[in-house]
Protein backbone atom coordinates (compact mmCIF):
# COMPACT_ATOMS: atom_id res chain seq x y z
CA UNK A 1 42.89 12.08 16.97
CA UNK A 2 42.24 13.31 13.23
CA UNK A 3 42.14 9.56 12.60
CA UNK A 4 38.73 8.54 15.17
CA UNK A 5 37.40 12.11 14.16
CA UNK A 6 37.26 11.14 10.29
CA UNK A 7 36.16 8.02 11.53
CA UNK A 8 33.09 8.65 13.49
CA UNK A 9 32.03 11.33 10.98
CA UNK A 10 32.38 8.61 8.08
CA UNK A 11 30.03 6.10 10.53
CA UNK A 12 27.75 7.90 11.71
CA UNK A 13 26.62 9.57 8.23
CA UNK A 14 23.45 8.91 6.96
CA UNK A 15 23.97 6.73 4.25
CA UNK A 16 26.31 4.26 5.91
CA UNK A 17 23.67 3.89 8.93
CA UNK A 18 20.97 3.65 6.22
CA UNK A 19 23.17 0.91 4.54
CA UNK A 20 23.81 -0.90 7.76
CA UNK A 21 19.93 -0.89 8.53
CA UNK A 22 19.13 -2.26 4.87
CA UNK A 23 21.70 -5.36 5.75
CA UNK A 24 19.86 -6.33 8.48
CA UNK A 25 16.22 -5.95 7.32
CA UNK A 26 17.84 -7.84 4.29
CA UNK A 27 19.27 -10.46 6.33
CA UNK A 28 15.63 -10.93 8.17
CA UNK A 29 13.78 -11.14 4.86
CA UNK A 30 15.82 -13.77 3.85
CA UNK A 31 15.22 -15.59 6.46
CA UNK A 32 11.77 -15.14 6.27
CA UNK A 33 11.96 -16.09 2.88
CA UNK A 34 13.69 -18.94 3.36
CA UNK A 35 10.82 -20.31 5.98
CA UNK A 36 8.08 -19.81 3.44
CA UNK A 37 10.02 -21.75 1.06
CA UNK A 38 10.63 -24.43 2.99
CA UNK A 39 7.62 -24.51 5.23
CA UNK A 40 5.01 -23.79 2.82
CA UNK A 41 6.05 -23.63 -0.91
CA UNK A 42 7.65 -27.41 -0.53
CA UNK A 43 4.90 -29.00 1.04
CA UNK A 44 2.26 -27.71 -0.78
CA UNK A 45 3.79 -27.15 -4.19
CA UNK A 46 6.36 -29.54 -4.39
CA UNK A 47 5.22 -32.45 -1.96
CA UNK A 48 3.29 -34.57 -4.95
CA UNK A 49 6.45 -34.30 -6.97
CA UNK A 50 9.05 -35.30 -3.75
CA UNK A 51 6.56 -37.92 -2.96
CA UNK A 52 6.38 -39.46 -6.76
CA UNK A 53 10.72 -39.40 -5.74
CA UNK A 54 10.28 -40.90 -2.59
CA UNK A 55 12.16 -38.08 -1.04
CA UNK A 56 11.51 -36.22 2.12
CA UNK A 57 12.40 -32.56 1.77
CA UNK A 58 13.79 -31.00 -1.61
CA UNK A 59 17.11 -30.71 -0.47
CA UNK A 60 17.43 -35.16 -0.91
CA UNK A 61 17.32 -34.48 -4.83
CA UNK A 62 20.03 -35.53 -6.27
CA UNK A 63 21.88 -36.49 -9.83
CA UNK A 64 23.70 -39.30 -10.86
CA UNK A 65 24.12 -40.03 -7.02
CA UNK A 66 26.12 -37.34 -5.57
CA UNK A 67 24.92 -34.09 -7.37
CA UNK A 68 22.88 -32.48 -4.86
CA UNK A 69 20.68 -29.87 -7.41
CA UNK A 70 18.04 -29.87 -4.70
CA UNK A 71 19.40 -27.37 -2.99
CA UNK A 72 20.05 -25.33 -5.46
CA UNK A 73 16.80 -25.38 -6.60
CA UNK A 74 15.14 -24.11 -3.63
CA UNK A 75 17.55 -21.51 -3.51
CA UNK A 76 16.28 -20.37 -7.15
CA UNK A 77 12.82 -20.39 -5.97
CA UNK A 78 13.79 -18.01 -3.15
CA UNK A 79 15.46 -15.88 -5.52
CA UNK A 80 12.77 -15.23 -7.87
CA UNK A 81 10.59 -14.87 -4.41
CA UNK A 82 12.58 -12.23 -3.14
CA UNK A 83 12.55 -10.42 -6.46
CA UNK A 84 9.68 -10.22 -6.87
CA UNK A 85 8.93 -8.94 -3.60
CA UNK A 86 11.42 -6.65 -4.20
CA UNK A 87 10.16 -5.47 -7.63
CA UNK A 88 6.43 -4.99 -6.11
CA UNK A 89 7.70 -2.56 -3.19
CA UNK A 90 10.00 -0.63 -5.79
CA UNK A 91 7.07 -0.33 -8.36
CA UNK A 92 4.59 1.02 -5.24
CA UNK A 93 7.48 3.09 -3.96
CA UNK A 94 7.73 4.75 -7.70
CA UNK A 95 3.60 5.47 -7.90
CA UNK A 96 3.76 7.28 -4.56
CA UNK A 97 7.10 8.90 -5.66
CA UNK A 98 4.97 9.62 -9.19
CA UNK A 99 1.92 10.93 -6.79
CA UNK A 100 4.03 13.19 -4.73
CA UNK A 101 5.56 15.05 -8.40
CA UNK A 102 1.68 15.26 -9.71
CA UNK A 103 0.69 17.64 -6.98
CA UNK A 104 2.75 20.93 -7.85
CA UNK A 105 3.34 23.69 -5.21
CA UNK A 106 1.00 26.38 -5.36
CA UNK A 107 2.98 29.42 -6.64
CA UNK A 108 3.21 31.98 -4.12
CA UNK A 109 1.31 35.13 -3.77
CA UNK A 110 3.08 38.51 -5.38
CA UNK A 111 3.67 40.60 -2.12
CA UNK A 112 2.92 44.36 -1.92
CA UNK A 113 6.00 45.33 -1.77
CA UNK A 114 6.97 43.31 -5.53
CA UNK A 115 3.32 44.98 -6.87
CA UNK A 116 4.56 48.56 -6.39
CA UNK A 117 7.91 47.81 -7.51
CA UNK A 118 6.91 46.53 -10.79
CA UNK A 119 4.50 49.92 -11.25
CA UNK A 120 7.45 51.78 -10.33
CA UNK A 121 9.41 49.99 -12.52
CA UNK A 122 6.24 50.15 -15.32
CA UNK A 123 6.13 54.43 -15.01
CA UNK A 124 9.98 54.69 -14.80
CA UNK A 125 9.85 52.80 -17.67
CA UNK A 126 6.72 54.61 -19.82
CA UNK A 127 8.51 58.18 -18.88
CA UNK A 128 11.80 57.15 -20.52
CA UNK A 129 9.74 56.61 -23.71
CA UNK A 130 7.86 59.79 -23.83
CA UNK A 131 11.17 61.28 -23.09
């Protein structure tokens, strides 16, 4: 029982649901990625140049006959899409973060009670000199 107790607290805590939820966002965003690659980087980027090749899609590029590099290649232009995606929502997510620190707490108000306890303290204080 100590076993599927340590268990479900080690699941359901909030980083390993906060993980789990990053994998599949991640796993979307790649996908989307991968689309706008394919479906619109390629034919409008790279069609003149797979045209010139007499190739269809970027994948058919090949090297000395069997070296497929194509592929690869689109999977470096997702790459450097995704980072940079990545690296424009960490940059706006550090300015807010940079915001939030510029706006300091307004220090709170000396109560009543803290007032006459320092003049307390103040004449104790003053008497023990004259004395």
């Amino acid at each position: 029982m100590a076993f599927v107790r340590d268990f479900k607290d080690f699941a359901v805590k909030g980083n390993v649901v906060d993980l789990a939820v990053a994998v599949i966002i991640g796993a979307a965003f790649g996908k989307i990625i991968t689309s706008f690659v394919a479906d619109i980087i390629t034919p409008l980027i790279l069609q003149p140049a797979l045209d010139a090749a007499n190739l269809k899609n970027i994948e058919d590029l090949t090297m000395m006959g069997n070296v497929k590099y194509g592929s690869f290649l689109s999977a470096v232009i997702s790459f450097i899409i995704i980072a940079l995606v990545l690296f424009l929502v960490i940059k706006g997510i550090t300015a807010l973060k940079k915001k939030e620190i510029a706006t300091p707490a307004a220090p709170a108000a000396i109560s009543k009670e803290e007032v006459l306890l320092t003049e307390i303290r103040d004449l104790l204080k003053n008497n023990s000199i004259k004395n």
